[in-house]
Protein backbone atom coordinates (compact mmCIF):
# COMPACT_ATOMS: atom_id res chain seq x y z
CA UNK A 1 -18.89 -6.76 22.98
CA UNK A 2 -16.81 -3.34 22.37
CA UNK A 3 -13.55 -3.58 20.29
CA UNK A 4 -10.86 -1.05 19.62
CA UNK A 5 -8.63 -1.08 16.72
CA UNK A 6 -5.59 0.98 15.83
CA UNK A 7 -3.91 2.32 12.57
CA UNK A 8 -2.32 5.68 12.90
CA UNK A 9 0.59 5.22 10.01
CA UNK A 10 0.04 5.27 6.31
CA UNK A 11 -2.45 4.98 3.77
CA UNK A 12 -1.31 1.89 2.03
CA UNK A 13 -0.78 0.58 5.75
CA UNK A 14 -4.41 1.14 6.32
CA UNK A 15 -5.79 -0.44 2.95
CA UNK A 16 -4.39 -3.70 4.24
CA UNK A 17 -5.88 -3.86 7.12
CA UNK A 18 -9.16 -3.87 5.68
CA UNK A 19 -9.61 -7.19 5.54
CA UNK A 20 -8.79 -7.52 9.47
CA UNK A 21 -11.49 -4.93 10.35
CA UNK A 22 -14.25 -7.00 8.28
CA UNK A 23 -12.79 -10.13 9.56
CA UNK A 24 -13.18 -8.88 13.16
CA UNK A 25 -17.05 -7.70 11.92
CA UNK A 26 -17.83 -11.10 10.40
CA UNK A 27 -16.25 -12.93 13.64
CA UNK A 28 -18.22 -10.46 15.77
CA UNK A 29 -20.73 -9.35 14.01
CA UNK A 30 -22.55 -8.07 17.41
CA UNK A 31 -19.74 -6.17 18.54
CA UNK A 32 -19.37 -2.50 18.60
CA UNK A 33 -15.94 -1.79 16.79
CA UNK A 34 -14.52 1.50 17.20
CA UNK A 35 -11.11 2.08 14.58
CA UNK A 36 -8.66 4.81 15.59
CA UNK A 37 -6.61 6.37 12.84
CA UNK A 38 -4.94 9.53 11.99
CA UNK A 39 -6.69 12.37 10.02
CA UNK A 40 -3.74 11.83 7.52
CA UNK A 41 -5.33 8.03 6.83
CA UNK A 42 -8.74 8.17 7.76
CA UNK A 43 -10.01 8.52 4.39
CA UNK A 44 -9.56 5.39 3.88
CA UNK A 45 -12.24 3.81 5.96
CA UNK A 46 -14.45 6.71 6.57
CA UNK A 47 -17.32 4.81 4.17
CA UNK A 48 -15.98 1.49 5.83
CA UNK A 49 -19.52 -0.59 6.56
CA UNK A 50 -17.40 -2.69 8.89
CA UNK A 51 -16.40 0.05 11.58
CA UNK A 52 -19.16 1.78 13.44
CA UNK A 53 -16.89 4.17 14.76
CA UNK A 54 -14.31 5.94 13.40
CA UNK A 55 -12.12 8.44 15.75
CA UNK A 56 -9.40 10.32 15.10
CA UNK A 57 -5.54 11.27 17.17
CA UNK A 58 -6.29 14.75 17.10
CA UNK A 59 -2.65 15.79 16.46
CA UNK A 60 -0.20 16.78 19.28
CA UNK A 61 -2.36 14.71 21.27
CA UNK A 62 -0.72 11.11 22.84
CA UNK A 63 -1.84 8.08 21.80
CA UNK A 64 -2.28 6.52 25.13
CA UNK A 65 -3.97 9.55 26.34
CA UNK A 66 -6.66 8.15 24.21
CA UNK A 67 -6.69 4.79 24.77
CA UNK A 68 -7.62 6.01 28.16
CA UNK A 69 -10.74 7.26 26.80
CA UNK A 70 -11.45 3.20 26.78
CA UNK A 71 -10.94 2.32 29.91
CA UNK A 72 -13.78 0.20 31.10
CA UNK A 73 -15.68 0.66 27.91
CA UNK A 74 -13.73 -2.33 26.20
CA UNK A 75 -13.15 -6.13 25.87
CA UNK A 76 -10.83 -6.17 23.03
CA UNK A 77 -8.42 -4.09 21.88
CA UNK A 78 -5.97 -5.06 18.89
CA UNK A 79 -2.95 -2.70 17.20
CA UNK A 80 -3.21 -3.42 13.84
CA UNK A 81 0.60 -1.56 13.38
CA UNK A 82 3.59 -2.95 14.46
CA UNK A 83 4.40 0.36 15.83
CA UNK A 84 4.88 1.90 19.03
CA UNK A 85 1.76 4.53 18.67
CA UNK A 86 -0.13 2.09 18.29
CA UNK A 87 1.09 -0.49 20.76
CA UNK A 88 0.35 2.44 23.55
CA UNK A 89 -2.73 3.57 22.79
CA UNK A 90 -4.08 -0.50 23.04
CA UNK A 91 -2.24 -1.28 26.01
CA UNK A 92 -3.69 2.13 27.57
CA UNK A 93 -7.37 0.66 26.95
CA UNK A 94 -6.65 -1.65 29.76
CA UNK A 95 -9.06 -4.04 27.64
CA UNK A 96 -8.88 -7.84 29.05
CA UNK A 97 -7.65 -8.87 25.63
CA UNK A 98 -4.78 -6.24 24.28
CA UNK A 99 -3.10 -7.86 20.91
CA UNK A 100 -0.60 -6.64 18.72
CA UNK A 101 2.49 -7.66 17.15
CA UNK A 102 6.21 -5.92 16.23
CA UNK A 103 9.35 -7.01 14.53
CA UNK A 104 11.39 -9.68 15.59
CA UNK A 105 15.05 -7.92 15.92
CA UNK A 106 13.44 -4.94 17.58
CA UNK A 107 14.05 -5.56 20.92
CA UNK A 108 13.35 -2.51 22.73
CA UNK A 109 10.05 -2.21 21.62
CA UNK A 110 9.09 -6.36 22.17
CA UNK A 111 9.81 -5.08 25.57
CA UNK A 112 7.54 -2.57 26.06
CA UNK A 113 4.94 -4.59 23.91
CA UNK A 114 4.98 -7.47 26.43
CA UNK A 115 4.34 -4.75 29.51
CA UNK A 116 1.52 -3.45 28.00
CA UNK A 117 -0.25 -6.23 25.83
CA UNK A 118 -1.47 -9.30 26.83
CA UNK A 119 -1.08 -11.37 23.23
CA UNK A 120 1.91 -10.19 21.25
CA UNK A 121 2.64 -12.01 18.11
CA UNK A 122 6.66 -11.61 16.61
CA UNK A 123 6.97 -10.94 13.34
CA UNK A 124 9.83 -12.37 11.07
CA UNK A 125 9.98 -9.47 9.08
CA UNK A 126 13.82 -7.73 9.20
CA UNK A 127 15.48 -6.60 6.40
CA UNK A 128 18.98 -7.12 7.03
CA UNK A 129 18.04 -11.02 7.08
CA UNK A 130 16.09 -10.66 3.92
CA UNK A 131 18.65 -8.66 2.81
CA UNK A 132 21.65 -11.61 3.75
CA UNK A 133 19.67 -14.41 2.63
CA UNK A 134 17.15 -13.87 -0.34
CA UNK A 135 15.57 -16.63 0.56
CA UNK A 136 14.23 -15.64 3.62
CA UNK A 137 10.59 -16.01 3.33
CA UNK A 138 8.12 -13.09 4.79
CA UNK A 139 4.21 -13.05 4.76
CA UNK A 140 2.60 -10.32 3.43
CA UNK A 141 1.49 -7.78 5.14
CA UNK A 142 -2.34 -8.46 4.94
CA UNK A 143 -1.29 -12.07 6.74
CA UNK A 144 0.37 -10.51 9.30
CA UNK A 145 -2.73 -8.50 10.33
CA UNK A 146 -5.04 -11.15 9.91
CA UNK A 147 -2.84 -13.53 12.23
CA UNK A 148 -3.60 -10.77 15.23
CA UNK A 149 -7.66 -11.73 14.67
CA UNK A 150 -6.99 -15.09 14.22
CA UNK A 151 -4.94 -14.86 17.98
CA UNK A 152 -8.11 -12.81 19.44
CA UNK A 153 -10.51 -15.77 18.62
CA UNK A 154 -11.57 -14.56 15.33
CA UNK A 155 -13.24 -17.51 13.24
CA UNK A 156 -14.50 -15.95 9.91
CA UNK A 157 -11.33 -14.36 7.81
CA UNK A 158 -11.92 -11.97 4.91
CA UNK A 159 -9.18 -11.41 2.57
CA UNK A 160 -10.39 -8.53 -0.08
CA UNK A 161 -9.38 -5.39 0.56
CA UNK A 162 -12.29 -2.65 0.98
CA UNK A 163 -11.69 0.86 -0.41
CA UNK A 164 -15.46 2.20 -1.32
CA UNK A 165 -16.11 4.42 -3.92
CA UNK A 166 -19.47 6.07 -4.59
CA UNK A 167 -20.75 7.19 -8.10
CA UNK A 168 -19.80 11.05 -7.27
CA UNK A 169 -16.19 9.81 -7.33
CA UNK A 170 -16.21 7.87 -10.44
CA UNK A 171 -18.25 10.79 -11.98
CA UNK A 172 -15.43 13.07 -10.61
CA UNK A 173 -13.05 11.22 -13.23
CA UNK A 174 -15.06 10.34 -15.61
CA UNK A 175 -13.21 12.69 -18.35
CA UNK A 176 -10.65 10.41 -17.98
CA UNK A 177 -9.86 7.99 -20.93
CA UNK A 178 -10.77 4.55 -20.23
CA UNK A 179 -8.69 1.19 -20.18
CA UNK A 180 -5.38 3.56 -19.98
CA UNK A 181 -1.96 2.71 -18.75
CA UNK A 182 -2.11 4.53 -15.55
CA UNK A 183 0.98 5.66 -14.08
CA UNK A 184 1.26 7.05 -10.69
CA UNK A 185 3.88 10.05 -10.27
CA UNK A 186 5.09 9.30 -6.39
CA UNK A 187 8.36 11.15 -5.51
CA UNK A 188 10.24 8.30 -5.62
CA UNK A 189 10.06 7.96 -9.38
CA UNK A 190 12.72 11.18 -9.17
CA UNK A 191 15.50 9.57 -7.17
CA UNK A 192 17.84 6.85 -5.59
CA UNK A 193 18.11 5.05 -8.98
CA UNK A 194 15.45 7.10 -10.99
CA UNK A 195 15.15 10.24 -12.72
CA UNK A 196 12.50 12.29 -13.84
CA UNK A 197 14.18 12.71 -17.53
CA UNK A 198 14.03 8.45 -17.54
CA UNK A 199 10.54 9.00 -16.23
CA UNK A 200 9.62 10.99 -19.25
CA UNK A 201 11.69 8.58 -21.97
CA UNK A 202 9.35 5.70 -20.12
CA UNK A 203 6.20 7.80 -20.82
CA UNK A 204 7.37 8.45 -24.67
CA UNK A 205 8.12 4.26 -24.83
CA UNK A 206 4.58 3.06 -22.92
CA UNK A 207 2.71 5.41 -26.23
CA UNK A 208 3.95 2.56 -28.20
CA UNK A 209 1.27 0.05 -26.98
CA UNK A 210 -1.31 2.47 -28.15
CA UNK A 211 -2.90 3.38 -25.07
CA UNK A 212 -4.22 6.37 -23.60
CA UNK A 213 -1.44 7.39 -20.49
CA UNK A 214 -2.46 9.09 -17.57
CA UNK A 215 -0.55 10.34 -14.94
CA UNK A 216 -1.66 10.55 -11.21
CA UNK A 217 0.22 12.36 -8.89
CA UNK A 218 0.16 13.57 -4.90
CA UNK A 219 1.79 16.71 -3.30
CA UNK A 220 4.94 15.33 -3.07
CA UNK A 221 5.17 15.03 -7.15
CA UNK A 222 3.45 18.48 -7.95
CA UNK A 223 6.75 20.14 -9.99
CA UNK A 224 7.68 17.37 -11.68
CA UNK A 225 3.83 16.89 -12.54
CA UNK A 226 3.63 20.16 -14.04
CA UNK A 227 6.51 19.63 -16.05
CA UNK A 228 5.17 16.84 -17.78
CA UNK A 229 2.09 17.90 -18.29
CA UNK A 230 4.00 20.78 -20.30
CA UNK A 231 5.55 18.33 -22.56
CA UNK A 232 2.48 16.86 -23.77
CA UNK A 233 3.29 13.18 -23.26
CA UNK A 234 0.82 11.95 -21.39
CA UNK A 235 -3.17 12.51 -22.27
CA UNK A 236 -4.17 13.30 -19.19
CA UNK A 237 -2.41 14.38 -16.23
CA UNK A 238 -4.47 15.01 -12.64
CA UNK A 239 -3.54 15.55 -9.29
CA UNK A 240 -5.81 16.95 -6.29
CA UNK A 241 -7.99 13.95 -6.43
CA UNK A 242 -9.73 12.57 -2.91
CA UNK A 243 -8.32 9.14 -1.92
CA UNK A 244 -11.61 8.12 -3.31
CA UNK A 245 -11.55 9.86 -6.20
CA UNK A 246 -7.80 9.10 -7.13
CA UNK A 247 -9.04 5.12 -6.87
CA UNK A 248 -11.59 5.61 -8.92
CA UNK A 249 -9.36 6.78 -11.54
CA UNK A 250 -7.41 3.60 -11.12
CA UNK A 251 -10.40 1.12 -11.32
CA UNK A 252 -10.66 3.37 -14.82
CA UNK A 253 -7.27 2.04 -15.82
CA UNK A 254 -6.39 -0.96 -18.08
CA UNK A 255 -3.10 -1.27 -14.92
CA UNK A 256 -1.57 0.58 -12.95
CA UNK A 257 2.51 1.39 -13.03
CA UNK A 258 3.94 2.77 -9.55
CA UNK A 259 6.90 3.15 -7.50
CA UNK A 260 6.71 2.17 -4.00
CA UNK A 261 4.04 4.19 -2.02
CA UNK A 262 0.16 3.59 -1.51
CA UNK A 263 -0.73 3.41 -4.96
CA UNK A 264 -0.04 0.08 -4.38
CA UNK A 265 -2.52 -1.03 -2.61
CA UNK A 266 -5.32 1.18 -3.52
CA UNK A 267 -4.60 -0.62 -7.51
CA UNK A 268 -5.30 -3.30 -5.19
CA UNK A 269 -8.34 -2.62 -3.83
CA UNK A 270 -9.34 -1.76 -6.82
CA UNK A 271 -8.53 -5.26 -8.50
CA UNK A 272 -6.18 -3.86 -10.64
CA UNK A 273 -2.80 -5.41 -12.52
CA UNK A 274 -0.17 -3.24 -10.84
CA UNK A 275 3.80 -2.99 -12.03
CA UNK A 276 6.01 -1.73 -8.55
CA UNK A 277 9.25 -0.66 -9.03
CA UNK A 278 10.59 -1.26 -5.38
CA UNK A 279 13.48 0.87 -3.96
CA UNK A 280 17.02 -0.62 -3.99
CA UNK A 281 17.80 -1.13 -0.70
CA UNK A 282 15.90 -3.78 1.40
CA UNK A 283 14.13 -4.96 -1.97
CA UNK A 284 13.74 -8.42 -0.51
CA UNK A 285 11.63 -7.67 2.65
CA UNK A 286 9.33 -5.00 0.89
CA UNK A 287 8.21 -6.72 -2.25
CA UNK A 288 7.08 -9.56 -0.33
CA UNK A 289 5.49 -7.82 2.53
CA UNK A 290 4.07 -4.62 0.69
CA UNK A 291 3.63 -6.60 -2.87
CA UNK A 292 0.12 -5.76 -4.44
CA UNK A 293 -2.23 -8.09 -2.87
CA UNK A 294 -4.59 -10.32 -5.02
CA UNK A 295 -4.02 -9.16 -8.40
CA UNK A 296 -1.73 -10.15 -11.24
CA UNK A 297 1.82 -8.32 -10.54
CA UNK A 298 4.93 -7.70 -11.64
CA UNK A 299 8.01 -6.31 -9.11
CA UNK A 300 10.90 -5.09 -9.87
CA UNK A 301 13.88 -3.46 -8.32
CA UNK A 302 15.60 0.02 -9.06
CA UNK A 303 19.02 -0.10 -9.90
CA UNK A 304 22.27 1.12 -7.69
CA UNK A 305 23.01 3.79 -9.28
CA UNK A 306 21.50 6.08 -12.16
CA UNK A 307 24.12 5.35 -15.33
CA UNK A 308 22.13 6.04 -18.92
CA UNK A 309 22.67 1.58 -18.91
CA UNK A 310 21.24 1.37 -15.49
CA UNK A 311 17.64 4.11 -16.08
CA UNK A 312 17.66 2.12 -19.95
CA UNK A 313 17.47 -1.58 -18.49
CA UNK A 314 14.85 -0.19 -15.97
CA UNK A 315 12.58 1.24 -18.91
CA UNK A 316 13.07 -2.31 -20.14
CA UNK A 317 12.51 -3.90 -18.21
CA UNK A 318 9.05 -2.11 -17.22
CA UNK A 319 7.63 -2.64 -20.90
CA UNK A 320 8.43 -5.97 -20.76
CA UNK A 321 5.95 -6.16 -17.73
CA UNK A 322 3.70 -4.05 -18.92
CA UNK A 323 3.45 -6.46 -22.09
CA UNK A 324 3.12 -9.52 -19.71
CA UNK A 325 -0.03 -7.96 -18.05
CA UNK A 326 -1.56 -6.57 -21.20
CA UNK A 327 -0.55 -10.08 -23.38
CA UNK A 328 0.40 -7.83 -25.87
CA UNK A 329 3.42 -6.70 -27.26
CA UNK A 330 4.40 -2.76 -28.30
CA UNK A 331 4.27 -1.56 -31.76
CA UNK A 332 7.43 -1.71 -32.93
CA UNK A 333 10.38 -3.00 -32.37
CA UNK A 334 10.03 -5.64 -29.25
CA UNK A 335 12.01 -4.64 -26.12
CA UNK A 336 14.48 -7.85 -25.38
CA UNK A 337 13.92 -9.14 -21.71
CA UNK A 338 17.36 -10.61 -21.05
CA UNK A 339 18.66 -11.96 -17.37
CA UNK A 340 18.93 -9.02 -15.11
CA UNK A 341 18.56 -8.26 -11.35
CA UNK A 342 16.42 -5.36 -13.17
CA UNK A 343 13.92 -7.69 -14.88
CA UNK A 344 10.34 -8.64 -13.85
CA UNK A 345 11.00 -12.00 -11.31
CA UNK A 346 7.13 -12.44 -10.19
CA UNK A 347 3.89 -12.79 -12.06
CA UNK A 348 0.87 -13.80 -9.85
């Protein structure tokens, strides 16, 4: 049996679909599984042991123009995004079985889905009704996947995520300090309810639970990286890491502390106590579909706005979680945790 799966989005997205791809390997483990991804994600699963192929959308290049390529050549062929990339290239296979799945108030694209799948699965993920009623239950993403393997006959489900790491990438990171409070420097952290000064003051506050603080950062953080590293705050600050590399440096850390963004899920992978501070706006929907999967978290939500009270009850609110994952308090005087929209409402 030949299978094609598809994941051309992000890096996080791709982490949590780990556990479909070995669930598709244990349910067939004869098959021949080919994953397509995008040289922006592939990283993650290039040392996957449950893909024996991995190919690449060479950019510019149209996704069903290579699901063409399968034509013939498969029996199965599942979209592991909701997305329309990815949709296209799996209905191009022309595979007997074509499964995939979308979003349930976007209706333009459950049309097209239905012309070119054969199994599409509805998702009740929206966030304006998350947003209207917080209530309004949503699997995680990790379920969602899964449920597309479960709908192509798949009998044996894996739930751990799979990230590999070799000893060249923990040696790679080895200089840095143990057990630390790891905090991940996404661009996020620097607006739409946070600043980089109220970064800083919550680098100065996490020194008081006596902990070496390292700060990981991407591209997209590089300035404001540099500028902390100037202020000597944290005791180690690194950036230009490999995907594999950059989790080994979490599976270092005591937890992990993040905004919104792939450091998520690669703390996941790597079993990891993870803090998220989720954006504002849709809070509902993404900290129960994107929350860190498997390991004991706390999530939070930025403020509205960015008023000294506002950044100061964030900070808060943040040691108080970091003290519920460590079981330990600060030295010092103890932060209060009072009743807040801003203060940590999930510990699994």
């Amino acid at each position: 049996m030949r299978i094609v799966l598809s994941r051309l989005d992000r890096i996080g997205d791709l982490v949590l679909s780990t556990p479909a791809l070995a669930s598709v390997r244990r349910s067939w483990p004869q098959a021949h599984i080919t994953l397509v991804c995008s040289p922006y994600n592939k990283a993650v699963v290039e040392h996957n042991p449950d893909a024996d192929e991995i190919v690449t959308l060479a950019p510019g290049d149209r996704p069903e123009h290579l699901g063409k390529r399968f034509q013939n050549a498969c029996e199965l062929a599942i979209a592991l995004a909701p997305c329309s990339p990815d949709i296209a290239l799996a209905g191009a296979t022309k595979a007997p079985r074509r499964i995939g799945y979308t979003y349930v108030r976007r209706y333009l694209t459950r049309i097209r889905a239905s012309l070119l799948l054969t199994d599409l699965l509805v998702s009740e993920a929206d966030p304006g009704l998350c947003e209207r009623n917080p209530a309004y239950k949503v699997r995680h993403e990790v379920d969602q996947v899964l449920a597309l393997v479960e709908r192509a006959g798949g009998a044996h489900l894996s739930r751990n995520l799979v990230l590999p790491i070799a000893d060249a990438d923990r040696a790679a990171v080895e200089r840095l300090p143990a057990d630390s409070l790891t905090v991940h420097a996404g661009a996020r952290w620097f607006r739409d309810g946070s600043t980089l000064e109220s970064f800083v003051e919550l680098l100065i506050t996490l020194r008081r639970f006596r902990r070496k603080i390292v700060v990981t950062y991407g591209d997209d953080a590089a300035s404001q990286a540099r500028r902390i590293e100037a202020l000597g705050i944290a005791d180690a600050v690194v950036g230009s890491l490999t995907l594999p590399q950059w989790a080994a440096a979490f599976q270092r850390s005591k937890l992990v502390v993040t905004v919104d963004t792939g450091a998520t899920h690669v703390a996941s992978a790597m079993g990891r106590p993870t803090i998220v501070l989720f954006e504002n706006r849709y809070f509902n929907l993404s900290s129960q579909e994107w929350a860190p999967y498997g390991v004991p978290s706390v999530l939070l939500r930025k403020p509205a706005d960015e008023s000294p009270e506002s950044l100061a009850a964030t900070r808060e609110s943040i040691v108080a979680a970091v003290e519920l994952l460590l079981g330990a308090a600060p030295e010092g005087r103890p932060f209060p945790v009072g009743k807040s929209e801003h203060d940590p409402h999930e510990y699994a």
